[in-house]
Protein backbone atom coordinates (compact mmCIF):
# COMPACT_ATOMS: atom_id res chain seq x y z
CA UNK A 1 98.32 117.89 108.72
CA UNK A 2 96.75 120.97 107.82
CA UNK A 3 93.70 120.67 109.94
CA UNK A 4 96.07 120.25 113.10
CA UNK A 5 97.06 123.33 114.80
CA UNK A 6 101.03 123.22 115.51
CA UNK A 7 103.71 125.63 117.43
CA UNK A 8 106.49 127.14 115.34
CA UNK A 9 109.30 129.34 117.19
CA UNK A 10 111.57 131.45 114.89
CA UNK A 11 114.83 132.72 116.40
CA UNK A 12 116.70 134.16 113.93
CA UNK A 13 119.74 136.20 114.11
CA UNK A 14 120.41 139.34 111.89
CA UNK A 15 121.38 139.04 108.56
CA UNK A 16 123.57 141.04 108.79
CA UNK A 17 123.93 144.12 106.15
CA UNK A 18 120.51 143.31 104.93
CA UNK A 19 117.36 142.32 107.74
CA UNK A 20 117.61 142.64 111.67
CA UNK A 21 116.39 139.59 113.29
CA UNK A 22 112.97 140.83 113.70
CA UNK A 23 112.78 141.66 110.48
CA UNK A 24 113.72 137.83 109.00
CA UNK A 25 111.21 136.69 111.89
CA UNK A 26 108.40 138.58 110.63
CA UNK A 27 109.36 137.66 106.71
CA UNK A 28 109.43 134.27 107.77
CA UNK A 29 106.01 133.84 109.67
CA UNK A 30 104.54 135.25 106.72
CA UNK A 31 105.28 133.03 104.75
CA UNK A 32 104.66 130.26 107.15
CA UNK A 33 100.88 132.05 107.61
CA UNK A 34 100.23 131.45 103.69
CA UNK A 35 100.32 128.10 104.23
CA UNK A 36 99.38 127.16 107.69
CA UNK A 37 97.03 130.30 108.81
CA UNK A 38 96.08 128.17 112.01
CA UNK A 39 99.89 127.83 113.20
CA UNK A 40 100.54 129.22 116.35
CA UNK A 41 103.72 130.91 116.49
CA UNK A 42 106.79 132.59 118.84
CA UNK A 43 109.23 134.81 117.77
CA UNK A 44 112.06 135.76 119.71
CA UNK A 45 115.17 137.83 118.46
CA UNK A 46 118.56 136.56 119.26
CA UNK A 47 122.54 137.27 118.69
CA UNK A 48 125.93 135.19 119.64
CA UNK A 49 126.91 138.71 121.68
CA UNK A 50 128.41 140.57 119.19
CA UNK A 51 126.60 143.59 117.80
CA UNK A 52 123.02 143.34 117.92
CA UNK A 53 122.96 141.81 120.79
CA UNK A 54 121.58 144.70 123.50
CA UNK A 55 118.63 144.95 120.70
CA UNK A 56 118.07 141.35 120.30
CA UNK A 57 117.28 141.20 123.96
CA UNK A 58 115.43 144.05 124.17
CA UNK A 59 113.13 143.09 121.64
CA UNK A 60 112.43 139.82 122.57
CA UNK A 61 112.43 140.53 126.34
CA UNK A 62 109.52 144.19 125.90
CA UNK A 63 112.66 145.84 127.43
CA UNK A 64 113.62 149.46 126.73
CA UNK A 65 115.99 151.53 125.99
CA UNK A 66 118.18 153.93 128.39
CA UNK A 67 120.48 157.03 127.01
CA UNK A 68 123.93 158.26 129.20
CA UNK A 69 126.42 160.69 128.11
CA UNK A 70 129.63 158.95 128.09
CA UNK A 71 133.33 159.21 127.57
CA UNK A 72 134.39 157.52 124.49
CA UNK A 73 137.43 155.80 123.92
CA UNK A 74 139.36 159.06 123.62
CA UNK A 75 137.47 160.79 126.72
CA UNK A 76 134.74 162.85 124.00
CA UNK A 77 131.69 163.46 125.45
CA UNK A 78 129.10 160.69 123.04
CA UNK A 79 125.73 159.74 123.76
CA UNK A 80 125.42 156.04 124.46
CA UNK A 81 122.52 154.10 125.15
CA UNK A 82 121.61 150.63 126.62
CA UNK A 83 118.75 148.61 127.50
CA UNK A 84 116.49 147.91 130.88
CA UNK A 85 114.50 145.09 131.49
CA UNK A 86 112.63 147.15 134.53
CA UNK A 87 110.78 144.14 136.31
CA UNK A 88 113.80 141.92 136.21
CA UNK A 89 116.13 144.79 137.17
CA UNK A 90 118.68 144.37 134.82
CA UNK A 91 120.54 146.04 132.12
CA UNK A 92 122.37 145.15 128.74
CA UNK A 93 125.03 146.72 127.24
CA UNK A 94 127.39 146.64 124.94
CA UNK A 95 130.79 147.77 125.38
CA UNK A 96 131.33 149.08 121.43
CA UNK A 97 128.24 151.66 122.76
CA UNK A 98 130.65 153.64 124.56
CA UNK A 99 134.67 151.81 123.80
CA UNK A 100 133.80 150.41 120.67
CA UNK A 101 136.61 150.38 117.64
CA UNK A 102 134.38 151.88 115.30
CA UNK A 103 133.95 155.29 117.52
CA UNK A 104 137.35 156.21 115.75
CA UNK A 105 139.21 157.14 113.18
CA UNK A 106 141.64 154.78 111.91
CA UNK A 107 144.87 157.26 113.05
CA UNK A 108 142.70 157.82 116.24
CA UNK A 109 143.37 153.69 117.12
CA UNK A 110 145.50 153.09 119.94
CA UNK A 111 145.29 151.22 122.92
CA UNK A 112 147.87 152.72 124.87
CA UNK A 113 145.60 156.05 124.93
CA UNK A 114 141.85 154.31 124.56
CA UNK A 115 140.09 153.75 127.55
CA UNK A 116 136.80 151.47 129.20
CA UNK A 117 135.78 154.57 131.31
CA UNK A 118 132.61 155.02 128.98
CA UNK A 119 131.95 151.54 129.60
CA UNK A 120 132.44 151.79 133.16
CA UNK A 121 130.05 155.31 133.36
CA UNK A 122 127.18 153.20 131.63
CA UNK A 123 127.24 150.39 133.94
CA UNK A 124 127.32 153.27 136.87
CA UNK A 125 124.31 154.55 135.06
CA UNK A 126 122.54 151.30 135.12
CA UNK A 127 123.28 150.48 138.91
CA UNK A 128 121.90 154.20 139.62
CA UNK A 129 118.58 153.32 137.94
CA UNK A 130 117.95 150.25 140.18
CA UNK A 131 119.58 147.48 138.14
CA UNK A 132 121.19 145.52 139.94
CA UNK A 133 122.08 142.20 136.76
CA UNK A 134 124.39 143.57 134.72
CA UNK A 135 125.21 141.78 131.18
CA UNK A 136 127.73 142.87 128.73
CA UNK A 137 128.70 141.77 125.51
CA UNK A 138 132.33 142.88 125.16
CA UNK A 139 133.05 142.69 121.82
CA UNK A 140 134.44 145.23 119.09
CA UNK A 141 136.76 147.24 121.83
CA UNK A 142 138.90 149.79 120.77
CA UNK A 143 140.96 149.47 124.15
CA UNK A 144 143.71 147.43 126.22
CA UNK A 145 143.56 148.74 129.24
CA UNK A 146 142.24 145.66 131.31
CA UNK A 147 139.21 147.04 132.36
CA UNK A 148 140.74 149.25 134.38
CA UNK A 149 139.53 152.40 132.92
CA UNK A 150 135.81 150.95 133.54
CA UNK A 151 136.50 150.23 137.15
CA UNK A 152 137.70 153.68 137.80
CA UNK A 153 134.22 155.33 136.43
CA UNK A 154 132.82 152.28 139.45
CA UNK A 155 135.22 154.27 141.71
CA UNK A 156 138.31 152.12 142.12
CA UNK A 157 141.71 154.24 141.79
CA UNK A 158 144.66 152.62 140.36
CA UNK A 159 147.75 154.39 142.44
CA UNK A 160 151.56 154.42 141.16
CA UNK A 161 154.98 153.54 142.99
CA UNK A 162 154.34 157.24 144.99
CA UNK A 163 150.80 156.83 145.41
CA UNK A 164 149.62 158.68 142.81
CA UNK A 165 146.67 158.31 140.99
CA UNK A 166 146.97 156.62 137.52
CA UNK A 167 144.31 157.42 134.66
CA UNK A 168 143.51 156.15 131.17
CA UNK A 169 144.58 153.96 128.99
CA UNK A 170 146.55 150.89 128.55
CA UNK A 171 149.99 152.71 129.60
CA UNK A 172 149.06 152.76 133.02
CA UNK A 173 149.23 149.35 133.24
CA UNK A 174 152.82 148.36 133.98
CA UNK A 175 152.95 151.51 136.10
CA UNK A 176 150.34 150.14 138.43
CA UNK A 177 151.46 149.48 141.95
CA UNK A 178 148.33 149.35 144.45
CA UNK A 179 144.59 148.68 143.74
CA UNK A 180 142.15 151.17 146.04
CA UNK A 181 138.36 150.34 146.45
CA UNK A 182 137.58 152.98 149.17
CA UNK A 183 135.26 154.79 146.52
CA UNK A 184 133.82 151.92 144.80
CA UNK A 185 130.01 152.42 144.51
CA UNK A 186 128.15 150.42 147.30
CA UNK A 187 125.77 149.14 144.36
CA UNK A 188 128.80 147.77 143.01
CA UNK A 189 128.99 144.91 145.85
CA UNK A 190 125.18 143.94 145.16
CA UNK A 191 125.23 143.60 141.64
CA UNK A 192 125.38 140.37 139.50
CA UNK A 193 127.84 140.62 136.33
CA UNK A 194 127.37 138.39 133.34
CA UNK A 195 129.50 138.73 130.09
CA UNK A 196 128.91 137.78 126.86
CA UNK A 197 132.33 136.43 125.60
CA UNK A 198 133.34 134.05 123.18
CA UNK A 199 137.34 133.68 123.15
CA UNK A 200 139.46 131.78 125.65
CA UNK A 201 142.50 133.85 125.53
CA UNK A 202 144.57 134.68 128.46
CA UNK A 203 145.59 137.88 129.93
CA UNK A 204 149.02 137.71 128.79
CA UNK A 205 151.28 136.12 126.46
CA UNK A 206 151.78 135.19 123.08
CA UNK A 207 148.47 134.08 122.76
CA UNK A 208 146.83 136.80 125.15
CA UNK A 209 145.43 140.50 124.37
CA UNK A 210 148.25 142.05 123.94
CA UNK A 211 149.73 139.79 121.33
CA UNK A 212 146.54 139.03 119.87
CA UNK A 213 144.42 141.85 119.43
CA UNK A 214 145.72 144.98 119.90
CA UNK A 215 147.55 145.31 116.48
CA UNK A 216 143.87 145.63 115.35
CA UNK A 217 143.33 148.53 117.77
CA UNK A 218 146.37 150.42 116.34
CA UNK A 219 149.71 148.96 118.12
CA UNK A 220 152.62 148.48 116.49
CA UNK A 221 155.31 145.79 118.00
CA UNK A 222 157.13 148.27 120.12
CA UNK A 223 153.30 149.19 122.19
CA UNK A 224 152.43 145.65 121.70
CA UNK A 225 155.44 144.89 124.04
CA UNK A 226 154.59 147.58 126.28
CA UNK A 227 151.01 146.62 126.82
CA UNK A 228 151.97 142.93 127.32
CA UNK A 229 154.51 144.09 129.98
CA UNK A 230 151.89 146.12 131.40
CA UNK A 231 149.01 143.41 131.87
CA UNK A 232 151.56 140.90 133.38
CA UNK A 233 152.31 143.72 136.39
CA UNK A 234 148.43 143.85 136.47
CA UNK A 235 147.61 140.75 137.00
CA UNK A 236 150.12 141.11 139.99
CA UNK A 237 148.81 144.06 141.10
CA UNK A 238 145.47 142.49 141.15
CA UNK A 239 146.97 139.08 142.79
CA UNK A 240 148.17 141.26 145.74
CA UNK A 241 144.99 143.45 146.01
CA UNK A 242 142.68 140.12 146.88
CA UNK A 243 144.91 137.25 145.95
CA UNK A 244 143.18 136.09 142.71
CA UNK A 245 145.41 134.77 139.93
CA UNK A 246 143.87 136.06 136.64
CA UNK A 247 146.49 135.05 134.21
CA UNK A 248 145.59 132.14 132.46
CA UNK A 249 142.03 132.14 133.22
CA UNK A 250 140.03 131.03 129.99
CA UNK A 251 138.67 134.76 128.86
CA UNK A 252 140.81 136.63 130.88
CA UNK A 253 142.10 138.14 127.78
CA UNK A 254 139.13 139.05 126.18
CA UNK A 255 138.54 142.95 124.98
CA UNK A 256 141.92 144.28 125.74
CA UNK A 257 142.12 142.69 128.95
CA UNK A 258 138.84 143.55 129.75
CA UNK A 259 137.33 140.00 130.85
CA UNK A 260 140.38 140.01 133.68
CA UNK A 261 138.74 143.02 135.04
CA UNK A 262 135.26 141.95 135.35
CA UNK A 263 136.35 138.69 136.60
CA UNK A 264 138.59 139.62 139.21
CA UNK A 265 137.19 142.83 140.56
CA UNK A 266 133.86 142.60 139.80
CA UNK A 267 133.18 138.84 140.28
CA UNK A 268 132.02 138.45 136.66
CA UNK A 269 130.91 135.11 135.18
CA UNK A 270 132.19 134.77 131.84
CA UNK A 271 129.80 133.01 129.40
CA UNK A 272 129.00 132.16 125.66
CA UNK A 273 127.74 134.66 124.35
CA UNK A 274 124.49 132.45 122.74
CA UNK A 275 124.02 131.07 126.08
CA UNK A 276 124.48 134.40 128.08
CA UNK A 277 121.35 135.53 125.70
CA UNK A 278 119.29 132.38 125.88
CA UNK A 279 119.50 132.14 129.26
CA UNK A 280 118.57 135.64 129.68
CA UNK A 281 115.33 134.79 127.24
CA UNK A 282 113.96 131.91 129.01
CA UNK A 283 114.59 130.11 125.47
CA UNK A 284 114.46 126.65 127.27
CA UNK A 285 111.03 127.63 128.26
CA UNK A 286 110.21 129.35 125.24
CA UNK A 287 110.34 126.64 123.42
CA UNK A 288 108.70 123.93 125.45
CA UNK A 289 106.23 122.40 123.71
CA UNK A 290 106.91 123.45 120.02
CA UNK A 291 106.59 121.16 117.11
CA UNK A 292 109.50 122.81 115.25
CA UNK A 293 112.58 125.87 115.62
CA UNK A 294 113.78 127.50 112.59
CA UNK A 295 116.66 129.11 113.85
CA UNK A 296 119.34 131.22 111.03
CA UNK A 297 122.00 134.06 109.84
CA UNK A 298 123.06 135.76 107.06
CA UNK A 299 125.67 132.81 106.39
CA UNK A 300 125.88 129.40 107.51
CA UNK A 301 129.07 127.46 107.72
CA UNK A 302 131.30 125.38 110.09
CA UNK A 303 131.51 128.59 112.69
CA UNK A 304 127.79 128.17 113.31
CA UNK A 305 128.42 125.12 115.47
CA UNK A 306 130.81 126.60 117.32
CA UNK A 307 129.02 129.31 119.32
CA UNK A 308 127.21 131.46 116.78
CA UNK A 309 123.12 131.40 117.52
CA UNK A 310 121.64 129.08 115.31
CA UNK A 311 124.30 126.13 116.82
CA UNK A 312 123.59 127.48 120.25
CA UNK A 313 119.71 127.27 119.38
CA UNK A 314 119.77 123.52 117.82
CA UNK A 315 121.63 122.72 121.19
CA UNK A 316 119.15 123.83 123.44
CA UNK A 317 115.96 122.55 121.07
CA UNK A 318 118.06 119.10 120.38
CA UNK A 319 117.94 118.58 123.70
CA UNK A 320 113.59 118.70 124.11
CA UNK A 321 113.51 116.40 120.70
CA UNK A 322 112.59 119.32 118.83
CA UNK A 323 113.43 119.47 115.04
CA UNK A 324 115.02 121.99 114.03
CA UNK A 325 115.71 124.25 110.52
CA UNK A 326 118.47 126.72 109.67
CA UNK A 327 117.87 128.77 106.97
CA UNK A 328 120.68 131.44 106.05
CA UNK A 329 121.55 133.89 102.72
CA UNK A 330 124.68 132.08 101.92
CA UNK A 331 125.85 128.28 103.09
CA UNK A 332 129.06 127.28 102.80
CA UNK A 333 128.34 123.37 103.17
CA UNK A 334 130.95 121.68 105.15
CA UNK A 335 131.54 117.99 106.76
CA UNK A 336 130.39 119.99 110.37
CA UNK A 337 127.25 120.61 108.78
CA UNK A 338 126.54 117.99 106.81
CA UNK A 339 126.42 115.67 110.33
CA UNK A 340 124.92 118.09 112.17
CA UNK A 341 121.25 117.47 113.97
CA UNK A 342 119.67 119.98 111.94
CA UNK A 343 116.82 118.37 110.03
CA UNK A 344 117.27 120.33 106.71
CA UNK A 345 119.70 123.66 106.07
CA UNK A 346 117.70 125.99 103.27
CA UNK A 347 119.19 128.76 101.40
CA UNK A 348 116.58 131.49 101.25
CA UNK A 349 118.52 132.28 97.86
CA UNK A 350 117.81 131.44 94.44
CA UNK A 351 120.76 129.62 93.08
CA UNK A 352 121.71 132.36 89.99
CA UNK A 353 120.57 135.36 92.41
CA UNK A 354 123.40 138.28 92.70
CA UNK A 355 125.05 139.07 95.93
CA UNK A 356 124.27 142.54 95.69
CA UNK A 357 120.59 141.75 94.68
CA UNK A 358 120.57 139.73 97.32
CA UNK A 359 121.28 141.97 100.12
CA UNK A 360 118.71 144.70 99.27
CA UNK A 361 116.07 144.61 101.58
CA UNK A 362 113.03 143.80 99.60
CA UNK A 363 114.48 141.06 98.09
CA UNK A 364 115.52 139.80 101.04
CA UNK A 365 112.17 139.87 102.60
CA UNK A 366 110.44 137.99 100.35
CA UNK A 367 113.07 135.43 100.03
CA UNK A 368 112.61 134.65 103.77
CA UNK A 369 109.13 134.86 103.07
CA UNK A 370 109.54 132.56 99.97
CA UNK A 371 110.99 130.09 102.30
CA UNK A 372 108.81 130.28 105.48
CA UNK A 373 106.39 129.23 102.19
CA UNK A 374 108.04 126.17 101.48
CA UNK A 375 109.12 124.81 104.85
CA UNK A 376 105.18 125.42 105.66
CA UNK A 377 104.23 123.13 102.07
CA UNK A 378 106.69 120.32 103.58
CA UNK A 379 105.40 120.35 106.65
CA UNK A 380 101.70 120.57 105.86
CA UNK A 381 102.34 117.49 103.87
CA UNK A 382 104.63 115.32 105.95
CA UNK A 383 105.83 117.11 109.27
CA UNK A 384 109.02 117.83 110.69
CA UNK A 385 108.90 114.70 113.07
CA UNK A 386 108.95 112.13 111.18
């Protein structure tokens, strides 16, 4: 087998607190090169459209990267930035760039104040520059304001009982009587909007944002009450503007409310966050014709079947009859993964090797490397196909 000259595509995601994605793709081929210095070989960075994901596809797609001064949650001035993929016209963002929990202090956290507007001012940016695909990984929001500070930096107004115009944050919500598009931005109406979630929630409800995820962003059970009140008259509000019933749409509830928003007033498709990115990759394509994927993360266990990257990878490669590898820093071995179709599962760690040791960089590096070593022995000797 070594004589024969084979295709190899990595797509790793981070691992996380130790290598970006590129960086485990580029340990890896190394150590694949050793072996096999004739292997011809694709690397693409991916995420499941958490964090990383903006750079992921920015990398792998030659994109680059676009700076906006933005409101952040709490209406500071910040500098947030996003990325263009010029030739295809669109943009990716996330929305923790600009309404992201970790852009405040811990007594700074609530969602009655917080606000999408910085969200909503980056996509405006975008549109301005010529983009006119829009994808957005929403996750990490400090807010619950259903989107609604975001579509006011697009130019909708949100208007009380008296017609007055409401503002930020999620205590607008049960306040809101009539919906107003007058000032939306034309580009608005010829734009495509994609997001990048991964929860089925609804908008309201014991199981919807309110309930669910704003005790994270700071509520207690008393604001809690008040936002869930609040996104029940919005989904009203929005019924009445152009009759579409948001509720218990699958998502809806995503971000604080957020994935209601897109959906209903920006004709959003909601996706999987792995699939919003391979899609946006080409991956199917991508991988056409390879003789193996190694796919991975930082840790491996049952979640990374159900719609982390590596189990969004396998899918896609599983179905050309491609073999594929995981390889991650830690694996938690479970029944999921045990029956799964991926052909082996390697730790890149030695069995006695620290956490801590683990995680520094160096190391790290050249235990991917060590592995993309062995997986090249193996398959020198008996290839992945068989």
């Amino acid at each position: 087998m070594l004589g024969q000259r084979m295709t190899i595509t990595l797509a790793f995601d981070s691992f996380k607190g130790s290598l970006t994605s590129e960086e485990v793709a580029d340990a890896f081929q190394a150590g694949l090169l050793d072996i096999l210095p004739h292997c011809s070989i694709n690397k693409v960075s991916i995420a499941d459209g958490g964090e990383g994901t903006a750079e992921a596809l920015i990398n792998t797609l030659k994109g680059e990267w676009c700076e906006a001064l933005v409101s952040d949650p709490l209406g500071r001035p910040i500098k947030a930035r996003y990325g263009i993929i010029r030739h295809e016209g669109t943009a990716i963002m996330e929305m923790a760039a600009a309404s992201g929990l970790p852009l405040l202090t811990t007594v700074e956290r609530n969602p009655m104040k917080t606000s999408t507007y910085g969200t909503g001012q980056l996509i405006a940016h975008a549109l301005e520059q010529g983009c006119r695909k829009i994808l957005v990984g929403i996750g990490g929001s400090a807010t619950n304001d259903g989107g609604t500070g975001m579509l006011r930096a697009l130019g909708y107004r949100f208007l009380d009982n008296e017609g007055g115009e409401l503002e930020n944050g999620g205590e607008i919500l049960e306040h809101i009587c009539h919906i107003d598009a007058t000032h939306v931005l034309p580009q608005v109406h010829d734009a495509e909007f994609i997001v990048a979630c991964d929860v089925d929630n609804p908008l309201y409800g014991p199981t919807g944002a309110a309930h669910v995820f704003a005790p994270q962003k700071g509520a207690n059970q008393e604001m809690v009450a008040l936002l869930d009140k609040g996104l029940r008259n919005y989904a009203e509000a929005i019924l009445s503007f152009n009759g579409m019933d948001i509720a218990d749409v699958p998502g809806a509830g995503a971000a604080g409310g957020m994935g209601a928003g897109m959906m209903a007033m920006l004709g959003a498709r909601l996706a999987k966050g792995i699939d919003m990115i391979l899609d946006a990759i080409h991956f199917d394509e991508i991988i056409k014709g390879s003789d193996l994927v190694v796919t991975g993360e930082g840790r491996i266990d049952r979640q990374t079947l159900m719609g982390k990257a590596p189990g969004g990878v396998l899918k896609r490669a599983i179905a050309q009859g491609i073999p594929t590898l995981a390889i991650g820093g830690c694996i938690q071995w479970c029944k999921e993964l045990r029956e799964s179709n991926f052909k082996e599962i390697l730790p890149i760690n030695p069995a006695n090797l620290p956490e801590a040791q683990a995680m520094q960089h160096d190391t790290a590096m050249e235990n991917v490397r060590r592995t993309g070593r062995k997986v090249a022995e193996y398959y020198a000797k008996q290839g992945w196909r068989s």
